[in-house]
Protein backbone atom coordinates (compact mmCIF):
# COMPACT_ATOMS: atom_id res chain seq x y z
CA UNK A 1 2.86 -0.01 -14.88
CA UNK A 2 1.57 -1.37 -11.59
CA UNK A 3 -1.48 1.30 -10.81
CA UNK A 4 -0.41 -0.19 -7.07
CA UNK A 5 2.65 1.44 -7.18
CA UNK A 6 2.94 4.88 -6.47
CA UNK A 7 5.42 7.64 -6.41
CA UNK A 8 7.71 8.08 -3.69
CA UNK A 9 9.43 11.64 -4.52
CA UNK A 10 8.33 14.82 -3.48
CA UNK A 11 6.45 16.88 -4.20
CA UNK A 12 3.90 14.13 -4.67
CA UNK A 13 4.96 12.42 -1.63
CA UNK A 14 4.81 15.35 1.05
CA UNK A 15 7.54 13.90 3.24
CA UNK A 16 9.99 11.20 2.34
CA UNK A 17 9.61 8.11 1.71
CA UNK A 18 9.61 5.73 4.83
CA UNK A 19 11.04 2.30 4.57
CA UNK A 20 7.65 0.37 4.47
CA UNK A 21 6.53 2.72 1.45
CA UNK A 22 9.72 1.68 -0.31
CA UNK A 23 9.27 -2.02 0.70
CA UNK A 24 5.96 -2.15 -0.41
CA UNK A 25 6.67 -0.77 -3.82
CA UNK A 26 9.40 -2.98 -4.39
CA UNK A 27 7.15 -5.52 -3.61
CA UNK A 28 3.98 -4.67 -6.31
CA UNK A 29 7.19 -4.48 -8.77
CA UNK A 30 8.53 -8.08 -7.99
CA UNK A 31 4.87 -9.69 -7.99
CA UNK A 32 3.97 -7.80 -11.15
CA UNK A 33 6.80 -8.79 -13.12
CA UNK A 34 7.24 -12.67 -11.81
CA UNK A 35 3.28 -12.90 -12.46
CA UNK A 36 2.56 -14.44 -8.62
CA UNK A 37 1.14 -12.74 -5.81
CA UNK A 38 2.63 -14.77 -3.36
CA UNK A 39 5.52 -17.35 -4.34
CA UNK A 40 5.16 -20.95 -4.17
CA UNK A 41 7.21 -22.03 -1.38
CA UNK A 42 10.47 -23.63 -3.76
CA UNK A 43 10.28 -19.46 -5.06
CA UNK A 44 10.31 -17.90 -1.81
CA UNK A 45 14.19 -17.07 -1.40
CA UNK A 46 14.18 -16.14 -4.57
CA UNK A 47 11.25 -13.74 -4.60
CA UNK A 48 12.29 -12.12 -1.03
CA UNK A 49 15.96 -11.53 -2.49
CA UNK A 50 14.43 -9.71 -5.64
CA UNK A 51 12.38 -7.54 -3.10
CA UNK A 52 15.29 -6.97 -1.23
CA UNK A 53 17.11 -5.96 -3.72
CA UNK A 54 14.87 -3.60 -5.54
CA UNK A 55 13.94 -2.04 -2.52
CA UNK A 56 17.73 -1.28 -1.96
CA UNK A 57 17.83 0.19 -5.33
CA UNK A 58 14.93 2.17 -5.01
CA UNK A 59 16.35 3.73 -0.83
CA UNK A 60 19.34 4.64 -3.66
CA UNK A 61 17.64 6.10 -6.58
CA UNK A 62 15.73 8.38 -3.91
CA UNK A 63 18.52 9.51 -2.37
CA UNK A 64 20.21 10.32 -4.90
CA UNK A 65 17.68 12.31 -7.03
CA UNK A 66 17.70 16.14 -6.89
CA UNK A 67 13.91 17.92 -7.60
CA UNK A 68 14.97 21.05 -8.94
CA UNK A 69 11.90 23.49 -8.08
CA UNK A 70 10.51 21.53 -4.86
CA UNK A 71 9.47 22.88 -1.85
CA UNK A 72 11.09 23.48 1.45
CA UNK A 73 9.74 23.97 4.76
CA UNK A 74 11.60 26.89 6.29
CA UNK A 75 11.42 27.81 9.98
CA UNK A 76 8.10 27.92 11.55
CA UNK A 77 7.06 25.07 9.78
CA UNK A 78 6.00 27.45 6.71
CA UNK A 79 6.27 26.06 3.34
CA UNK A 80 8.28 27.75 0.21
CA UNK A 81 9.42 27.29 -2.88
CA UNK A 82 13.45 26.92 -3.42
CA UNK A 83 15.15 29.54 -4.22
CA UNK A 84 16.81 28.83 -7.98
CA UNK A 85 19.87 27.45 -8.05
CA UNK A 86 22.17 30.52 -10.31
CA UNK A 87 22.99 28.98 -13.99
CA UNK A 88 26.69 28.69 -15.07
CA UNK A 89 26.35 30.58 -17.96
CA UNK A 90 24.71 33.44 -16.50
CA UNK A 91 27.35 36.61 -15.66
């Protein structure tokens, strides 16, 4: 794992992930994996498209994730702790 690279999610991000976070981690993924820290200029399109596209992925995977147990900030600006959701098997 790229030590570069850190979570987006909350709660260890406290507010959501901006664009440039996203961007930036899809970019530490695509130079750790291909080995280069910038790509030679025949690699360029090649290397931008994978960022692209992992950074897509990742604006995806983040909105898509539920963090059972996180924190909300309620009105006032306090901050508490979800109320749990109610099980299906409870009666």
């Amino acid at each position: 794992m790229c030590r570069s690279i850190k979570t987006l999610r909350p709660p260890v991000l406290p507010e959501e992930a901006t664009e440039d976070d996203i961007r930036a981690a899809a970019l530490q993924y695509v130079r750790k994996i291909s080995g280069f820290r910038a790509p030679a200029a025949h690699n360029r399109e090649v290397f931008e498209r994978a960022v692209d596209e992992i950074a897509e992925a990742t604006a995806r995977l983040l909105d898509g994730l539920e963090v059972r147990g996180a924190r909300t900030v309620g009105t006032g600006g306090t901050v508490r702790k979800r109320a749990p959701e109610p099980r299906p098997d409870a009666v």
